[in-house]
PDB file of N, CA and C in Angstrom:
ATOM      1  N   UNK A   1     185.653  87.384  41.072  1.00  0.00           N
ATOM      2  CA  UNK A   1     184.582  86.427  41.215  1.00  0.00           C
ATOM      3  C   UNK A   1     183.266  87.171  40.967  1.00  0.00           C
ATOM      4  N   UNK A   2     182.470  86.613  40.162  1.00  0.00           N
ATOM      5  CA  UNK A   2     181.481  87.103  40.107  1.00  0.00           C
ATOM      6  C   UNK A   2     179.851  86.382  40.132  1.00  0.00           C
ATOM      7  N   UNK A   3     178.675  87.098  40.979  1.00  0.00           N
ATOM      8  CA  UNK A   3     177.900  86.084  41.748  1.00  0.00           C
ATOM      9  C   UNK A   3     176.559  86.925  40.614  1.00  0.00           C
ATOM     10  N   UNK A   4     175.708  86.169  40.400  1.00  0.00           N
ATOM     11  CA  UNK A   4     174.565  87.068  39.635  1.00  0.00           C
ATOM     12  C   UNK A   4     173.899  88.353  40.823  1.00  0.00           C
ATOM     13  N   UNK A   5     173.370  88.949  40.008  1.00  0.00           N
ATOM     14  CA  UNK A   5     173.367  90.188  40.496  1.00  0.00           C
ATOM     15  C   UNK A   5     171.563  90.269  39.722  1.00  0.00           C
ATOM     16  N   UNK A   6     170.783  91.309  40.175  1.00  0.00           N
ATOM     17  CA  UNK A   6     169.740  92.434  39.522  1.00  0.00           C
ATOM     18  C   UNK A   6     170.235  93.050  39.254  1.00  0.00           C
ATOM     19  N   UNK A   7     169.206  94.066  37.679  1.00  0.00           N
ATOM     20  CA  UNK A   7     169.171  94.793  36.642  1.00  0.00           C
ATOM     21  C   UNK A   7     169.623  96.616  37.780  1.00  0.00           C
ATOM     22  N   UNK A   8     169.977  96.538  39.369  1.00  0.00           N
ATOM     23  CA  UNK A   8     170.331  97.575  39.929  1.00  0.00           C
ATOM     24  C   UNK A   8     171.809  97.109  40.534  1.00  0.00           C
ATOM     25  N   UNK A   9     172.851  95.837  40.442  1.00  0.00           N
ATOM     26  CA  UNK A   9     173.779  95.189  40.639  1.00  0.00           C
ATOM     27  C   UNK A   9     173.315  95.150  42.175  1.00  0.00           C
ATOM     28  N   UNK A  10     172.443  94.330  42.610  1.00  0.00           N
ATOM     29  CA  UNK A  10     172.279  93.762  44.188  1.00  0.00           C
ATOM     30  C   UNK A  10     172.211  92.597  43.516  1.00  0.00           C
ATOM     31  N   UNK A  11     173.107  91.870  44.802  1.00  0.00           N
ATOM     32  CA  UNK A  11     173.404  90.534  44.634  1.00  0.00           C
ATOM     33  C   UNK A  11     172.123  89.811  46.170  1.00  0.00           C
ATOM     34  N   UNK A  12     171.216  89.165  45.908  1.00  0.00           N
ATOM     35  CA  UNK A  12     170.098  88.776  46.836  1.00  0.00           C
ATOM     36  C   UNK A  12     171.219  87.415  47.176  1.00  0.00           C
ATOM     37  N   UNK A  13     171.305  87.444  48.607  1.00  0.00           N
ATOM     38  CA  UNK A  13     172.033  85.914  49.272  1.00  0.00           C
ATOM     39  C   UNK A  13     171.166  84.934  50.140  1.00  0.00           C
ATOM     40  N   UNK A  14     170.207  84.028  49.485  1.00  0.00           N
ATOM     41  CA  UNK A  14     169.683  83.343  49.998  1.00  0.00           C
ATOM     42  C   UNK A  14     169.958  81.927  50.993  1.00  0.00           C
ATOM     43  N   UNK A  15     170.360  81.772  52.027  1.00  0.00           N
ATOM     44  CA  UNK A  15     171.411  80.721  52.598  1.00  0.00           C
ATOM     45  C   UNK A  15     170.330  79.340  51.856  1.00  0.00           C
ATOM     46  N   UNK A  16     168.903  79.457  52.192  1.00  0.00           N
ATOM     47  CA  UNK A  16     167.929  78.705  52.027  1.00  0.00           C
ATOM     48  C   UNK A  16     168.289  77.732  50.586  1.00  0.00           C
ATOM     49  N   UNK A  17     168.514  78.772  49.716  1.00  0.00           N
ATOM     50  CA  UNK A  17     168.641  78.344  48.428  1.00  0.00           C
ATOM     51  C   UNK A  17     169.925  78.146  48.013  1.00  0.00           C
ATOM     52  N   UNK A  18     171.430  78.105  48.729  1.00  0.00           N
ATOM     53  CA  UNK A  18     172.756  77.931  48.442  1.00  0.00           C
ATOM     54  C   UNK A  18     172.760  76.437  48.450  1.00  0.00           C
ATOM     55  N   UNK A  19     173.321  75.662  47.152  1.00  0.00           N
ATOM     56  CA  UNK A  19     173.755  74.367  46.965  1.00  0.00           C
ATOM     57  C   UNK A  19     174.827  74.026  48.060  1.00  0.00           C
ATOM     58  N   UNK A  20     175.818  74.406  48.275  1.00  0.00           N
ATOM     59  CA  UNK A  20     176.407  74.292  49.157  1.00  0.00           C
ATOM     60  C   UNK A  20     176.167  73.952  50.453  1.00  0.00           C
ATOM     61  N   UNK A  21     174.755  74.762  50.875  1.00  0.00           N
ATOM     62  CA  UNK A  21     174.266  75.108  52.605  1.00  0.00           C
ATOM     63  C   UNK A  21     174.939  74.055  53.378  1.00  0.00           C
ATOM     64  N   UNK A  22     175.288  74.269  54.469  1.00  0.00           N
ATOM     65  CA  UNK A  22     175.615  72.860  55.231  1.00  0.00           C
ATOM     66  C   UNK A  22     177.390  72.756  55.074  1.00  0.00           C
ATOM     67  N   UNK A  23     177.553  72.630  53.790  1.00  0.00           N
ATOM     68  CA  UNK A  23     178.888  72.130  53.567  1.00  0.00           C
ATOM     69  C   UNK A  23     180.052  73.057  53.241  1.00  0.00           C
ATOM     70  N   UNK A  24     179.694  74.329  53.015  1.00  0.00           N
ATOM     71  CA  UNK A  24     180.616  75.497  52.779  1.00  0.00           C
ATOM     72  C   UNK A  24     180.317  76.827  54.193  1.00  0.00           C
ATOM     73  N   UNK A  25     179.181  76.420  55.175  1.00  0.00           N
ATOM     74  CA  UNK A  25     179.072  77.714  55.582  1.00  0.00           C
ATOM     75  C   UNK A  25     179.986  77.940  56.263  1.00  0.00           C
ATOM     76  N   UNK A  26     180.615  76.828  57.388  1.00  0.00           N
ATOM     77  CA  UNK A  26     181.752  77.332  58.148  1.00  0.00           C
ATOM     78  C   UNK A  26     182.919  77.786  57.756  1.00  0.00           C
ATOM     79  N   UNK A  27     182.972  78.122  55.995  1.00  0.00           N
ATOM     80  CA  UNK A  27     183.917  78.723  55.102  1.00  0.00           C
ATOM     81  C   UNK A  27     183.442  79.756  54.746  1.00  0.00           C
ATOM     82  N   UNK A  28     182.123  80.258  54.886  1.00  0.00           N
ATOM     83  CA  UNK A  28     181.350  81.748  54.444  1.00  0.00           C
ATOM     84  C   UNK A  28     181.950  82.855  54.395  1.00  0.00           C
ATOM     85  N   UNK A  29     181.660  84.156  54.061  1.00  0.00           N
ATOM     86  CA  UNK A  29     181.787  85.416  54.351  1.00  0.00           C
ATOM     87  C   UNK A  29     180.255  85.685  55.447  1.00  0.00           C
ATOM     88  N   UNK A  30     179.904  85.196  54.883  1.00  0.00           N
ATOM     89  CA  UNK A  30     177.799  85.367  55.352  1.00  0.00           C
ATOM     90  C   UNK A  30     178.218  85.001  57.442  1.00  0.00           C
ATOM     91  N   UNK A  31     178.511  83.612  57.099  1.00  0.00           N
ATOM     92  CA  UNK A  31     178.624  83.240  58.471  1.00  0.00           C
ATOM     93  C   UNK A  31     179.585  83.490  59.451  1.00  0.00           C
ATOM     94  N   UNK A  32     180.496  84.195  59.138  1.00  0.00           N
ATOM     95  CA  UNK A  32     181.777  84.288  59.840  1.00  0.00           C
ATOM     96  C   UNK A  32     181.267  86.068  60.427  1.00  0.00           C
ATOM     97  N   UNK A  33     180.349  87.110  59.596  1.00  0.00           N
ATOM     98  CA  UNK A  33     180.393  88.302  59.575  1.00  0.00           C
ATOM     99  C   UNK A  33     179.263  88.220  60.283  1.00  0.00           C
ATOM    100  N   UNK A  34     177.869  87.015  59.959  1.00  0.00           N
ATOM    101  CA  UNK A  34     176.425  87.531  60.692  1.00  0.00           C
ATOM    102  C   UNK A  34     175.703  86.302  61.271  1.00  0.00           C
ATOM    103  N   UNK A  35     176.781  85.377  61.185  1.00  0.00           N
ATOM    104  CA  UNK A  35     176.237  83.719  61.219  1.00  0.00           C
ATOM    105  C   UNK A  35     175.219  83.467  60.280  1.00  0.00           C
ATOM    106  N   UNK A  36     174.258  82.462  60.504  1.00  0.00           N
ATOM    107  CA  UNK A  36     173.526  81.825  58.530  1.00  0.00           C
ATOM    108  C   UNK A  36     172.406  82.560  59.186  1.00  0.00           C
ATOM    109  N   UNK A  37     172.285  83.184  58.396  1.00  0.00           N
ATOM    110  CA  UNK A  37     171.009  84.686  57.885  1.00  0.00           C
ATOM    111  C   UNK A  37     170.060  83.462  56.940  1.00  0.00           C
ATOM    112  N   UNK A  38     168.581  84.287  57.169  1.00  0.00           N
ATOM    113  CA  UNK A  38     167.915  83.489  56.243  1.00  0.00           C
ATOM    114  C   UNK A  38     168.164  84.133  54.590  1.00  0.00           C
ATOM    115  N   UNK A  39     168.639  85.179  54.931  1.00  0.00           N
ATOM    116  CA  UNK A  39     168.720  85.760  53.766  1.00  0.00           C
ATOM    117  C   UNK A  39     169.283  87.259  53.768  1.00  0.00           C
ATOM    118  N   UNK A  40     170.297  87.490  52.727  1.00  0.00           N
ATOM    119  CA  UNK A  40     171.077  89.126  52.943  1.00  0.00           C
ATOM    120  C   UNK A  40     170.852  89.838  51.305  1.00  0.00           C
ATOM    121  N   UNK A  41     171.441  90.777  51.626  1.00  0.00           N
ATOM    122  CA  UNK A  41     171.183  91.355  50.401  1.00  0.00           C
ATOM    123  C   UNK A  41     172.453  92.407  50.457  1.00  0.00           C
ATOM    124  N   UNK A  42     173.120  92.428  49.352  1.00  0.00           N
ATOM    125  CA  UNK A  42     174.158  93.347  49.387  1.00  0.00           C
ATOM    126  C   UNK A  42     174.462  93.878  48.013  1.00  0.00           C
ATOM    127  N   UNK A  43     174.707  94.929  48.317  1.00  0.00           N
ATOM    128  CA  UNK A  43     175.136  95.626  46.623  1.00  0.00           C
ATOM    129  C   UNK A  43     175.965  95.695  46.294  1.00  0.00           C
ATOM    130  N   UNK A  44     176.391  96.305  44.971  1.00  0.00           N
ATOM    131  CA  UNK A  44     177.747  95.547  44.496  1.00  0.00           C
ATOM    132  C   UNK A  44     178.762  96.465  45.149  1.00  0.00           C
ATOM    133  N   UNK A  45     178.928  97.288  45.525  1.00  0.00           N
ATOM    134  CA  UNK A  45     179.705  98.205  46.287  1.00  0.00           C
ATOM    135  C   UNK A  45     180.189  97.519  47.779  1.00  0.00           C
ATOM    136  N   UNK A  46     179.106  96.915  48.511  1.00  0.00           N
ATOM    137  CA  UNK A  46     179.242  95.759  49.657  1.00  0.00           C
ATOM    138  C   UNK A  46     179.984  95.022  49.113  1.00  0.00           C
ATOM    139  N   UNK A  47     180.067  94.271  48.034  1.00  0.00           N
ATOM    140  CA  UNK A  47     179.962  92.650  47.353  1.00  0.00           C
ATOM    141  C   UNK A  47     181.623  93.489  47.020  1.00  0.00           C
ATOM    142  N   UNK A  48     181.683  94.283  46.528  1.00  0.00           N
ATOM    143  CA  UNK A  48     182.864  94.377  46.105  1.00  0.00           C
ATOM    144  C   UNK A  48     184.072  94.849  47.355  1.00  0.00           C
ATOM    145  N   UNK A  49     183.422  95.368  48.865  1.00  0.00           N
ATOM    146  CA  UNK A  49     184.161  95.181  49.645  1.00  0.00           C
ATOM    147  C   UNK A  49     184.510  93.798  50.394  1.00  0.00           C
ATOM    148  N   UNK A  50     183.384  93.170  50.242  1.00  0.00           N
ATOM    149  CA  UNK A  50     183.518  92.122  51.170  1.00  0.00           C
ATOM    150  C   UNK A  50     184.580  90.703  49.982  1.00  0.00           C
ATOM    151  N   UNK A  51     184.825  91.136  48.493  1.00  0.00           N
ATOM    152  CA  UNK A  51     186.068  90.975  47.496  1.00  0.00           C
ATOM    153  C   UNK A  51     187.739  90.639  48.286  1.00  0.00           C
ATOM    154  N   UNK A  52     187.455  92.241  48.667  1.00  0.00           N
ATOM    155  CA  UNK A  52     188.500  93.224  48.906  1.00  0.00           C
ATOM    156  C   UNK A  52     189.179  92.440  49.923  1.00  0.00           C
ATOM    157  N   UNK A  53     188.625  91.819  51.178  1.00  0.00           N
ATOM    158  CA  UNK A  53     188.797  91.753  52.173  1.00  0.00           C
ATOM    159  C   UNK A  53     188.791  90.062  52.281  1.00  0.00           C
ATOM    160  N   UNK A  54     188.243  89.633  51.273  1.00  0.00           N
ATOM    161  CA  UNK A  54     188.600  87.892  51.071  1.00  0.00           C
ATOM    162  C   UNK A  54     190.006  87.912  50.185  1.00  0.00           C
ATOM    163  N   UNK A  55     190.112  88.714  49.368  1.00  0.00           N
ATOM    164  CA  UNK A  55     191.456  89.008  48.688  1.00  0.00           C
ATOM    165  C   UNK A  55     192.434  89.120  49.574  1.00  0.00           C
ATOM    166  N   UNK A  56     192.003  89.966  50.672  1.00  0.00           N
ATOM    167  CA  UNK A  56     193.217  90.351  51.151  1.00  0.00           C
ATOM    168  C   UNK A  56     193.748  89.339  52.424  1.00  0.00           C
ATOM    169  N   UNK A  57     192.873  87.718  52.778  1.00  0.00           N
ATOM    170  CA  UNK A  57     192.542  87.160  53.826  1.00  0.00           C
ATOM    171  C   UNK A  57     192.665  87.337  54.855  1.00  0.00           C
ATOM    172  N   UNK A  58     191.341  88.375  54.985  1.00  0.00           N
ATOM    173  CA  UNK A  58     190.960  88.855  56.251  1.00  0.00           C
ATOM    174  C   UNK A  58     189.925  88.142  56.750  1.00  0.00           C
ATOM    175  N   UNK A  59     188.742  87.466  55.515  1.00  0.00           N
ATOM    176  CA  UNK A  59     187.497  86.990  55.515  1.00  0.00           C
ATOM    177  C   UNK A  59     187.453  86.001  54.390  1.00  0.00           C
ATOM    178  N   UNK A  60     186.702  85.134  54.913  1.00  0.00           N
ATOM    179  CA  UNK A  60     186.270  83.725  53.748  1.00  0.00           C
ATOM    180  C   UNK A  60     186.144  84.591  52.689  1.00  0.00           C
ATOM    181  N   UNK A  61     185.763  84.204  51.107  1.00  0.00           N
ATOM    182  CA  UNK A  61     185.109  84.566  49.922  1.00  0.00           C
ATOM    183  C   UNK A  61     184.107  84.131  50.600  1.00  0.00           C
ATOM    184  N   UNK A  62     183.227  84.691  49.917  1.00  0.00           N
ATOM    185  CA  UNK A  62     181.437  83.894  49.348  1.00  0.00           C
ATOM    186  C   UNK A  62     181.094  83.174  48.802  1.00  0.00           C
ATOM    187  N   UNK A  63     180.756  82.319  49.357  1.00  0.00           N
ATOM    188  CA  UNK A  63     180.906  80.967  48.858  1.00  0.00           C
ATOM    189  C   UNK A  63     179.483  80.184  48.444  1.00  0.00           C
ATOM    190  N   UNK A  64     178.553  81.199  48.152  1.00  0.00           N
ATOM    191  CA  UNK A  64     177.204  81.503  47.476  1.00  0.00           C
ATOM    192  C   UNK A  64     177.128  80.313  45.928  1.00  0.00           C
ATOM    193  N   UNK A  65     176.568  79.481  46.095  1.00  0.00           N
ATOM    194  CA  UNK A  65     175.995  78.448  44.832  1.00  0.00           C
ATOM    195  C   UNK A  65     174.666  78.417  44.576  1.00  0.00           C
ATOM    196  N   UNK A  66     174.166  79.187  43.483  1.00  0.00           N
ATOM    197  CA  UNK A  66     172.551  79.110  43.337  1.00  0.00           C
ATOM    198  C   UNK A  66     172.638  78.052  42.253  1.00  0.00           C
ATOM    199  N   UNK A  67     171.427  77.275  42.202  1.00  0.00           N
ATOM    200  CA  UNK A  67     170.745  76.042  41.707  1.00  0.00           C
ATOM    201  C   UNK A  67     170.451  76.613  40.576  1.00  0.00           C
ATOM    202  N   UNK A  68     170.950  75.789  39.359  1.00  0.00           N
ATOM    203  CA  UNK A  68     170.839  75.609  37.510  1.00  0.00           C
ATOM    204  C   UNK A  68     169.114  75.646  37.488  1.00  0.00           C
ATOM    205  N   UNK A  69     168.375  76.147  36.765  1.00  0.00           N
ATOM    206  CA  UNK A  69     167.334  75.800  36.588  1.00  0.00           C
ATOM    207  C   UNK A  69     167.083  75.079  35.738  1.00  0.00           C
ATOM    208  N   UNK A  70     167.922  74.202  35.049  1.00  0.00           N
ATOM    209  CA  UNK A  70     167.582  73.086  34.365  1.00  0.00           C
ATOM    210  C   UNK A  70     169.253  72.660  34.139  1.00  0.00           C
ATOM    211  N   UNK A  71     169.253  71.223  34.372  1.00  0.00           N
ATOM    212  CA  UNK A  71     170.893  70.629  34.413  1.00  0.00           C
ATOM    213  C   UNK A  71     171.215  70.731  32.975  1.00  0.00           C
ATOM    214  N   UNK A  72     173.072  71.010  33.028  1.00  0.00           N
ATOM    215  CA  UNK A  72     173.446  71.238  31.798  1.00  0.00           C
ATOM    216  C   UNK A  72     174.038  69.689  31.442  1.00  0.00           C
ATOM    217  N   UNK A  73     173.671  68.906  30.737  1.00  0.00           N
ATOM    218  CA  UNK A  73     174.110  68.023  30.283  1.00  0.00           C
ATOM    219  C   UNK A  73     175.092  67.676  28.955  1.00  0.00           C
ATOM    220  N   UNK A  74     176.065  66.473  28.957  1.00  0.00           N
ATOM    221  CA  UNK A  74     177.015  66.800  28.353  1.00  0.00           C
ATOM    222  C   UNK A  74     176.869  65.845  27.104  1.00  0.00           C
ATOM    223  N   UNK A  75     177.153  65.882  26.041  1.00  0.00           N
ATOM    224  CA  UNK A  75     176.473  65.233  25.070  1.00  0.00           C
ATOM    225  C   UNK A  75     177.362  64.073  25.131  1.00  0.00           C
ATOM    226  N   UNK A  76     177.007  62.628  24.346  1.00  0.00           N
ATOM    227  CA  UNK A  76     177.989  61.944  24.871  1.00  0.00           C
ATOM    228  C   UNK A  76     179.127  61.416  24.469  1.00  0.00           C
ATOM    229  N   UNK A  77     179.711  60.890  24.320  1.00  0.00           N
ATOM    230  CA  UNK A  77     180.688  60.873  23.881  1.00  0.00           C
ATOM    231  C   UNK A  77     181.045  59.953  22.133  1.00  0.00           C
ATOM    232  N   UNK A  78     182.135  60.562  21.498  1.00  0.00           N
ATOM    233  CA  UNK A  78     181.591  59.571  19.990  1.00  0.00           C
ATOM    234  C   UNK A  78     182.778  58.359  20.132  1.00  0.00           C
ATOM    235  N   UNK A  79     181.967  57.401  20.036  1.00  0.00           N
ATOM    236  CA  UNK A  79     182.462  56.136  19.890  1.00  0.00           C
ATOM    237  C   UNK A  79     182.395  55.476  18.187  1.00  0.00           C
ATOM    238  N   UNK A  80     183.976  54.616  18.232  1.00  0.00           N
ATOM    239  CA  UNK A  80     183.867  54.527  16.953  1.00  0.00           C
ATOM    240  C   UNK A  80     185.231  53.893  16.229  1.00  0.00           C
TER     241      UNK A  80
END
């Protein structure tokens, strides 16, 4: 699974800004490990343990959804 990351592979986890908020946290990694943080930050070395350990179901995945900055729309369909 892979979550966007910075040009140093830190993945910034904003709960504020997760599409999800509300409806996935009691499925978190975030909330189960620190309850809803306003915000975490983990590197990919973290990101890739806290993988490890949803792989292995010990812990939710991350269940992290950041917002499209512009919707992808689908062209429509050909009729005919």
């Amino acid at each position: 699974m892979t979550f966007p990351h910075d040009a140093h592979g830190v993945t910034h986890i904003d709960c504020d800004t997760c599409v999800v908020r509300g409806l996935a946290c009691h499925d978190c990694v975030v909330t189960v490990l620190l309850g809803p943080p306003p915000e975490l930050t983990i590197d990919d070395e973290e990101r890739a343990a806290l993988d490890a350990l949803a792989a292995g179901g010990l812990v939710p995945p991350l269940r992290l959804v950041t917002p499209c900055d512009t919707p992808v729309q689908e062209p429509p369909a050909a009729t005919g």
